[in-house]
Protein backbone atom coordinates (compact mmCIF):
# COMPACT_ATOMS: atom_id res chain seq x y z
CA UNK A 1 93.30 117.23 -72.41
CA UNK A 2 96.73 117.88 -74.49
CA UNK A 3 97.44 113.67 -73.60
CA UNK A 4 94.31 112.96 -75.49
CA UNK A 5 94.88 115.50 -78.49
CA UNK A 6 98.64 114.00 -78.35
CA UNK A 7 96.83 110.35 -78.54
CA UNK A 8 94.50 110.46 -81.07
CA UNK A 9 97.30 112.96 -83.69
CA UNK A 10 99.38 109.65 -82.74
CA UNK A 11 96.66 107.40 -84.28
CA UNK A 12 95.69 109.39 -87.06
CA UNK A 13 99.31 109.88 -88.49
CA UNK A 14 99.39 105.85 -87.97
CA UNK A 15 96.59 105.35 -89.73
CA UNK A 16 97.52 107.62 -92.23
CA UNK A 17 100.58 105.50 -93.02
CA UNK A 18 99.38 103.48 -95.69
């Protein structure tokens, strides 16, 4: 479960990059 917490912080501090 940590690889998908690890996955989606990855996307949201990607999206977050504006």
């Amino acid at each position: 479960m940590l690889t998908i917490l690890f996955c989606f912080v990855n996307i949201v501090r990607i999206t977050t990059r504006t």
